[in-house]
Protein backbone atom coordinates (compact mmCIF):
# COMPACT_ATOMS: atom_id res chain seq x y z
CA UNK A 1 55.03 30.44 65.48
CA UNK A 2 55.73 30.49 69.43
CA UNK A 3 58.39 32.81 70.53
CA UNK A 4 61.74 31.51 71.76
CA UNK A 5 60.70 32.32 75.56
CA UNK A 6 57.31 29.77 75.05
CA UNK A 7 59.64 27.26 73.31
CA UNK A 8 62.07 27.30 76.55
CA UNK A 9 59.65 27.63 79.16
CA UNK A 10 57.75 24.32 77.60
CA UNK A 11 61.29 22.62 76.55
CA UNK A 12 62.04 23.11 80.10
CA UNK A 13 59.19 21.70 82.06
CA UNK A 14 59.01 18.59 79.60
CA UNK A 15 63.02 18.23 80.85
CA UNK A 16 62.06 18.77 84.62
CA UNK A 17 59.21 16.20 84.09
CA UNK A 18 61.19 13.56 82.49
CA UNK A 19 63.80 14.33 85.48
CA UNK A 20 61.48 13.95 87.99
CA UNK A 21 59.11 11.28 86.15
CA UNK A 22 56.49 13.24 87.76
CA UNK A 23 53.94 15.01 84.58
CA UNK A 24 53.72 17.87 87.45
CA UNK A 25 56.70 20.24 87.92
CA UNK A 26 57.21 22.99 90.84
CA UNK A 27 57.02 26.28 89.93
CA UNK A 28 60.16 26.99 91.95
CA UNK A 29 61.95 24.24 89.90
CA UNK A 30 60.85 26.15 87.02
CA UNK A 31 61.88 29.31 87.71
CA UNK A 32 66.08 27.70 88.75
CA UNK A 33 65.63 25.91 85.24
CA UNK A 34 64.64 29.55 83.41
CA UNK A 35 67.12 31.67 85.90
CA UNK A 36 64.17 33.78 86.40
CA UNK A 37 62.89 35.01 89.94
CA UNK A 38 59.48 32.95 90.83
CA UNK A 39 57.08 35.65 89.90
CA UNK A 40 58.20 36.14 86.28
CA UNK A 41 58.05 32.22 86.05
CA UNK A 42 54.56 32.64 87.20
CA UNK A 43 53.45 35.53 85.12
CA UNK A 44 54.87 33.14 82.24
CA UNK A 45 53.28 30.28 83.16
CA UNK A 46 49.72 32.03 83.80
CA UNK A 47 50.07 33.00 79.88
CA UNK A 48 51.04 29.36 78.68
CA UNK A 49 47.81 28.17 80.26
CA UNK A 50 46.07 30.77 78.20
CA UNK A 51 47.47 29.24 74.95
CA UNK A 52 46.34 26.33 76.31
CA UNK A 53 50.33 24.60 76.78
CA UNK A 54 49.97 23.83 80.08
CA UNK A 55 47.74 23.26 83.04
CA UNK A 56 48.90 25.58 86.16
CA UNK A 57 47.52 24.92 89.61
CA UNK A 58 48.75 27.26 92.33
CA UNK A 59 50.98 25.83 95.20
CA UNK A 60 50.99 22.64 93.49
CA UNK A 61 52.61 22.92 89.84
CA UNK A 62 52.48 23.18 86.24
CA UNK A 63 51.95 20.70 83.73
CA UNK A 64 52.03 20.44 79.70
CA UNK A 65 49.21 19.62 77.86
CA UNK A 66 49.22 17.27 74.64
CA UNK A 67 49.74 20.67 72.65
CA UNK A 68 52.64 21.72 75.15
CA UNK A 69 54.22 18.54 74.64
CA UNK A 70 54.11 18.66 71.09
CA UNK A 71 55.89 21.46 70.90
CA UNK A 72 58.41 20.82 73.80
CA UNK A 73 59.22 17.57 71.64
CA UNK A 74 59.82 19.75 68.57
CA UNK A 75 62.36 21.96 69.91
CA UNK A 76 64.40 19.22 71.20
CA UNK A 77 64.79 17.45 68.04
CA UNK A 78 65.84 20.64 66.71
CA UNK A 79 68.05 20.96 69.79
CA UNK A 80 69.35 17.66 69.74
CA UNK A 81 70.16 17.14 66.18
CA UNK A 82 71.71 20.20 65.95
CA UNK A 83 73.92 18.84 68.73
CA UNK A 84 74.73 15.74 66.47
CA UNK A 85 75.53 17.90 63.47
CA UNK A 86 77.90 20.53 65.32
CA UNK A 87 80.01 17.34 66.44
CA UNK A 88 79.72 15.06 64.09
CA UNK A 89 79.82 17.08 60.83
CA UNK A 90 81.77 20.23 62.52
CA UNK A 91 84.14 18.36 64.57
CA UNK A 92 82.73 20.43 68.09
CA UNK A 93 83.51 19.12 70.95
CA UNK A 94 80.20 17.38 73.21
CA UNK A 95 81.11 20.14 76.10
CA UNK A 96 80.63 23.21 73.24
CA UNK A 97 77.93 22.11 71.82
CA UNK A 98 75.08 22.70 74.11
CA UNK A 99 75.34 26.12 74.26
CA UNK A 100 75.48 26.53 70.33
CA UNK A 101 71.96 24.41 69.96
CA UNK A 102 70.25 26.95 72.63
CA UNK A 103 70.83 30.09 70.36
CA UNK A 104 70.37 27.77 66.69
CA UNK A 105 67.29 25.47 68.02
CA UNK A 106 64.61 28.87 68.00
CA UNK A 107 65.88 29.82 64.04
CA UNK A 108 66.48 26.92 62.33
CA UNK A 109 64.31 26.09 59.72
CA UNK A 110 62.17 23.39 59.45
CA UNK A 111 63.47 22.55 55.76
CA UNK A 112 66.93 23.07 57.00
CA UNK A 113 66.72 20.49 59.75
CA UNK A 114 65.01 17.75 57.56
CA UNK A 115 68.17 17.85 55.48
CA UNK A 116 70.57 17.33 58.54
CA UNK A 117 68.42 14.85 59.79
CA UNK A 118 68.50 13.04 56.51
CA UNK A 119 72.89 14.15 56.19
CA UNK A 120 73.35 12.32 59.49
CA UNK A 121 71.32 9.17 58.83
CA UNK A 122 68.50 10.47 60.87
CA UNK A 123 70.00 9.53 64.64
CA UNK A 124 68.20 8.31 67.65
CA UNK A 125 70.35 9.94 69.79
CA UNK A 126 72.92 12.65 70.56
CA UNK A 127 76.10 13.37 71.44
CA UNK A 128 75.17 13.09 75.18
CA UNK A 129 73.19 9.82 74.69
CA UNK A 130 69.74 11.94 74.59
CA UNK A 131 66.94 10.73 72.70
CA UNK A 132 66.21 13.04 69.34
CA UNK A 133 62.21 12.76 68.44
CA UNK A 134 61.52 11.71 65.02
CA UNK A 135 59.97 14.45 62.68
CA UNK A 136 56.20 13.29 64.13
CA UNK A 137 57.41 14.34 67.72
CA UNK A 138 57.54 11.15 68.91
CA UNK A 139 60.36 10.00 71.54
CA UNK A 140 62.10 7.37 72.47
CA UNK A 141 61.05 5.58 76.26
CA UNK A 142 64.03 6.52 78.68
CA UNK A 143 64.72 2.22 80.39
CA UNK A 144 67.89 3.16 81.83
CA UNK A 145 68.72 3.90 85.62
CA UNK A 146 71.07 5.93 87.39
CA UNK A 147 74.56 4.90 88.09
CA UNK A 148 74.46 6.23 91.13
CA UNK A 149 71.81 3.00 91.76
CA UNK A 150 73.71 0.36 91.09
CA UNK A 151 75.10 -2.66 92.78
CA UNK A 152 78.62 -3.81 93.88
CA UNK A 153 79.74 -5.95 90.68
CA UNK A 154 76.99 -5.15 88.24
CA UNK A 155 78.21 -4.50 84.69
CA UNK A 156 76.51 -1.89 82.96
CA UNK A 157 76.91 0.16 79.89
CA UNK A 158 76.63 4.41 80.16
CA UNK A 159 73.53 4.98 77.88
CA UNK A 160 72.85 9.05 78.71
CA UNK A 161 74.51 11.93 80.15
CA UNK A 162 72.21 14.10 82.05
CA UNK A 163 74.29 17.34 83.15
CA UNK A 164 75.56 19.15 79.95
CA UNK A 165 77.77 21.55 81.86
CA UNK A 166 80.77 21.87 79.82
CA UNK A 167 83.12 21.71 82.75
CA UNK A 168 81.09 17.84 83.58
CA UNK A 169 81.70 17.06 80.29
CA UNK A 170 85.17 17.46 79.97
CA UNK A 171 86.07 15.85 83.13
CA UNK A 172 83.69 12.55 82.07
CA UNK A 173 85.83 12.95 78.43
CA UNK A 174 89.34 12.65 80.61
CA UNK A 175 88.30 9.80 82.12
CA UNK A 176 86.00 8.09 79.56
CA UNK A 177 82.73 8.20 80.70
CA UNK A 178 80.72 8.46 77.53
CA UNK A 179 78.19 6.70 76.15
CA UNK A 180 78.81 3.14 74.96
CA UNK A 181 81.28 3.11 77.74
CA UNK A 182 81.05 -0.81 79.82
CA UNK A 183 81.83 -0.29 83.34
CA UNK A 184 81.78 -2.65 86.41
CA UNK A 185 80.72 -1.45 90.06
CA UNK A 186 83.36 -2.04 92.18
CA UNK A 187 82.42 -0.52 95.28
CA UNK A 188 79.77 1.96 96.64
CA UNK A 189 80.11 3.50 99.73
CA UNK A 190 76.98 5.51 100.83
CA UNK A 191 79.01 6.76 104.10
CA UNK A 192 81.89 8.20 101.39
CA UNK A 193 79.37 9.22 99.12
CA UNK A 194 81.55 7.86 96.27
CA UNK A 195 81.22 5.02 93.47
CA UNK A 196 84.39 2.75 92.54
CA UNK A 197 84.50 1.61 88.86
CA UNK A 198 85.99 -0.23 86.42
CA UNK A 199 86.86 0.40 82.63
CA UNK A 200 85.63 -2.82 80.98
CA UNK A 201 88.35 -3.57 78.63
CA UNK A 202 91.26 -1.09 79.73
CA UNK A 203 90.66 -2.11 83.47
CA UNK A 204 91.22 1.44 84.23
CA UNK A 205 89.24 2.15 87.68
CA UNK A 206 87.63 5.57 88.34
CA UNK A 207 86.27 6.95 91.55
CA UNK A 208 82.96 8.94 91.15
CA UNK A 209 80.96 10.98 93.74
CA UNK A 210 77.35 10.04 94.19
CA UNK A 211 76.30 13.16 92.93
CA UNK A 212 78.08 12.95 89.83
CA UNK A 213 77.16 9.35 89.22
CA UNK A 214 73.52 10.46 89.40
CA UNK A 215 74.07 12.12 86.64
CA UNK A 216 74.58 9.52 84.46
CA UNK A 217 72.54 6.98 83.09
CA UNK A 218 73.14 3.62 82.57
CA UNK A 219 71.66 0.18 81.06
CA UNK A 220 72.72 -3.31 81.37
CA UNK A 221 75.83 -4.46 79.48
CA UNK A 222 74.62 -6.88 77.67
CA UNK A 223 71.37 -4.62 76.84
CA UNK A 224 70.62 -4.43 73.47
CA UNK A 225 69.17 -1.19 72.31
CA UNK A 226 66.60 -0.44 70.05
């Protein structure tokens, strides 16, 4: 069984990769994700591609290998449904939850989280709009786009939340910026920096900075998901 400090390192390049939609990650980037300085990252890193999780070229990056991937995928469901089980079953709130799964997702049983799986109606996603893998480690494709990247008078539906600060997360909570949430674009301004919206429904209109807006992920309205 891999340690807890293999099963973040390769959790955490899979989530840089999917971030960057590049399959080759930075070391540097790596080491800000761990909160390690770049040398440990690399001494880690250097032993990963001895188990044979990842493929490590100097100056240019790291990347997972099928058997990396596997296993990043399997500590995310864990991660992930543990999220949907703390709030839906606990009553936690989305911005506590995060935390919790990092300390559960490297002890949990593999028993244990078939059963809350099955409790929950096995979900496709979490509480953050995340994709859970099924038991087989397969995952969801992400098809949405970043707010951020939207047009003037487009209607589109929040699908993800990328940032799980829980500072983010209560602030997108006050004003309603969850998933399932229908917004219009009413106005981006690349000189303020800032994104203009528009509760579908309430008609409540919310100002977002660009770098906040990035954060979120979005699909068309009337997008039906699968």
């Amino acid at each position: 069984m891999a340690s807890s400090t293999v099963e973040d390192y390769v959790k955490h390049i899979y989530l840089l990769s999917d971030e960057l939609g590049n399959s080759s990650v930075p070391m540097g980037k790596v080491a800000t994700a761990l909160g390690v300085v770049p040398g440990t990252a690399t001494t880690m890193v250097k032993a990963l591609s001895d188990a044979r999780l990842v493929v490590y070229a100097p100056r240019v990056g790291v990347e997972l290998t099928e058997e990396g991937r596997t296993l990043a995928l399997h500590v995310l469901r864990r991660h992930r449904l543990i999220e949907q089980f703390l709030v839906e079953v606990l009553g936690f709130d989305w911005s506590e939850v995060h935390a919790e799964a990092e300390r559960l997702e490297h002890v949990v049983s593999e028993l244990l989280l078939e059963r809350i799986d099955a409790l929950l109606g096995r979900p496709k996603e979490d509480p953050h709009g995340d994709p859970i893998p099924d038991a087989e480690g397969s995952i969801s494709p992400n098809t949405s786009r970043s707010l951020a990247a939207c047009r003037e008078d487009e209607n589109v539906t929040v699908r993800r939340i990328r940032d799980q600060d829980s500072s983010f997360l209560q602030y997108l909570a006050e004003k309603s910026l969850g998933p399932g949430t229908s917004l219009k674009v009413i106005n981006r301004s690349l000189s303020a920096e800032a994104i203009e919206l528009e509760l579908l429904g309430s008609g409540t209109r919310v100002t977002l900075g660009l770098g906040a807006a990035a954060k979120l992920d979005v699909g068309s309205a009337n997008e039906t998901e699968v």
